[in-house]
C-alpha atoms as a PDB file:
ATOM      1  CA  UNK A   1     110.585  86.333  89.669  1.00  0.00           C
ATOM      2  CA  UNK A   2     111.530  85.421  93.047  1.00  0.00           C
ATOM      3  CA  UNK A   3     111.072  89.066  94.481  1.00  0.00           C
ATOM      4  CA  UNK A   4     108.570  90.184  95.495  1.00  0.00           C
ATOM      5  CA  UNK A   5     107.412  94.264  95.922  1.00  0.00           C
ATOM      6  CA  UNK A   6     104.650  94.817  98.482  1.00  0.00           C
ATOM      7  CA  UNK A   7     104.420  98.725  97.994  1.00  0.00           C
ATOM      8  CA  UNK A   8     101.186  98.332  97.622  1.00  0.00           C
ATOM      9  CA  UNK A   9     100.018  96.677 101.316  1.00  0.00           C
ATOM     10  CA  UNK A  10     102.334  99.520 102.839  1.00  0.00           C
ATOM     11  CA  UNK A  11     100.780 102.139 100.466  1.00  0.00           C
ATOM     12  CA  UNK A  12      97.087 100.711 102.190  1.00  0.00           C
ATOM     13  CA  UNK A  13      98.772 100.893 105.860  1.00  0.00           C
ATOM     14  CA  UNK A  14      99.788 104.181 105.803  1.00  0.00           C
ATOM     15  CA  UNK A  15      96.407 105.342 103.683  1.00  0.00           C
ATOM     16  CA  UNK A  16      98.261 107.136 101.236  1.00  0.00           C
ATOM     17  CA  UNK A  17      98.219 107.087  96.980  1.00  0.00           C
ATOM     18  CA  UNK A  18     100.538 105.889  94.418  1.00  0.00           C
ATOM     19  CA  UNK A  19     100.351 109.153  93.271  1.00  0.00           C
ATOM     20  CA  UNK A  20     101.151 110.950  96.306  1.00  0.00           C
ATOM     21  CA  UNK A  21     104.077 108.511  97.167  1.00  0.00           C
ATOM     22  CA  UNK A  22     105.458 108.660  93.685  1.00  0.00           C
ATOM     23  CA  UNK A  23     105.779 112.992  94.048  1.00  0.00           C
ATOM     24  CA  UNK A  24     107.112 112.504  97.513  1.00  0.00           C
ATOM     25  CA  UNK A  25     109.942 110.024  96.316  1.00  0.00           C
ATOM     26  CA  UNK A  26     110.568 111.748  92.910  1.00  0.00           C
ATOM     27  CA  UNK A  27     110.135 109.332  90.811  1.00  0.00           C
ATOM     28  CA  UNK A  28     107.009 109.020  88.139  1.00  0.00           C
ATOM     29  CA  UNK A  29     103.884 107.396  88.481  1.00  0.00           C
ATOM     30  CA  UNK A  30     104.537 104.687  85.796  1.00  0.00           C
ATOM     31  CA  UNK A  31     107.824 103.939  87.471  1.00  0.00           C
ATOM     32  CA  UNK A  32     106.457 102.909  90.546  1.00  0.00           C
ATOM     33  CA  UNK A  33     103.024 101.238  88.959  1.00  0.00           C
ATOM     34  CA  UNK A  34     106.377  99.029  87.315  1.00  0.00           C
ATOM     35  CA  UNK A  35     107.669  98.496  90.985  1.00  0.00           C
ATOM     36  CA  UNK A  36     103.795  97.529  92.099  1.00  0.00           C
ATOM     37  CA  UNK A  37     103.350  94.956  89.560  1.00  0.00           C
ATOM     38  CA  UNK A  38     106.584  92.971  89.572  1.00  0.00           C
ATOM     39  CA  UNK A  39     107.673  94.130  86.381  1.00  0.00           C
ATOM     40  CA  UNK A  40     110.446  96.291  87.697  1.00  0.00           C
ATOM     41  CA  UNK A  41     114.369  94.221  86.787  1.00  0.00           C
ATOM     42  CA  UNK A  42     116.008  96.579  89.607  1.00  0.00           C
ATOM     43  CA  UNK A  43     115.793  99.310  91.952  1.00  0.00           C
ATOM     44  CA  UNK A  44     118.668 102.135  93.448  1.00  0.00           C
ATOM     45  CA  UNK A  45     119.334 101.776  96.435  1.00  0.00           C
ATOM     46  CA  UNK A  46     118.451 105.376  96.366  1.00  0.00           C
ATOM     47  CA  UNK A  47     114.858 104.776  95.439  1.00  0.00           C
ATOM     48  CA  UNK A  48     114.406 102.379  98.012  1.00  0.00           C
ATOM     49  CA  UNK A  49     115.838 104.388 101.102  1.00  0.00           C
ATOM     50  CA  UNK A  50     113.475 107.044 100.097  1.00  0.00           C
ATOM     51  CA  UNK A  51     110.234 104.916  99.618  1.00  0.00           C
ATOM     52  CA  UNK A  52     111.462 103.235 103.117  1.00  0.00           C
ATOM     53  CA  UNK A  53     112.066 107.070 104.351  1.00  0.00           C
ATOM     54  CA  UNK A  54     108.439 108.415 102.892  1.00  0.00           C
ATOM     55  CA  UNK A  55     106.832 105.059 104.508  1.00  0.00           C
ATOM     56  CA  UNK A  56     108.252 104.783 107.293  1.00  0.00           C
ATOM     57  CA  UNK A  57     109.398 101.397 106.762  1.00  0.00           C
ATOM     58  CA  UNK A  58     112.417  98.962 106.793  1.00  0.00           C
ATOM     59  CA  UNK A  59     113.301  97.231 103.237  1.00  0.00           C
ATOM     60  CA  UNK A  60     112.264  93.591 103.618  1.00  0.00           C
ATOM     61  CA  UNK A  61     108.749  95.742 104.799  1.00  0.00           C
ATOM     62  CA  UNK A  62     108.560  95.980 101.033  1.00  0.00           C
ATOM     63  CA  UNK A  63     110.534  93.503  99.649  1.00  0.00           C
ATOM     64  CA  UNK A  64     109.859  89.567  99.855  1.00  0.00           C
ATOM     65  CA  UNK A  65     111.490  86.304  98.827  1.00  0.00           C
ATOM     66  CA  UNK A  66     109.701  83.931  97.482  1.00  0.00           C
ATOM     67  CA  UNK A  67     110.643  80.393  95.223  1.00  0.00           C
END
């Protein structure tokens, strides 16, 4: 897949859990252990404003491009 999710290198920058930023979003851990592994096939824009909001983040913070 050509996109890339980096939740995890903001997760380490901010020194906070997967757990703690899964409660804070509302949405469940094994949703966003999909998102952290590549495995997810979409996301809501929804979703995303809030993990951007809870992170403190901009979108392409997260998400990368790659061929």
């Amino acid at each position: 897949m050509a996109i890339i999710v980096n939740v995890d290198v903001m997760l380490a920058k901010r020194k906070m859990s997967s757990n703690e930023l899964a409660e804070k979003v509302g949405i469940t851990p094994a949703n966003l252990s999909i998102l952290k592994t590549n495995k997810a096939k979409a996301i809501r824009f929804s979703t995303l404003d809030k993990i951007c909001e809870v992170l403190d983040c901009k979108p392409g913070d997260i998400l990368d491009y790659q061929k």
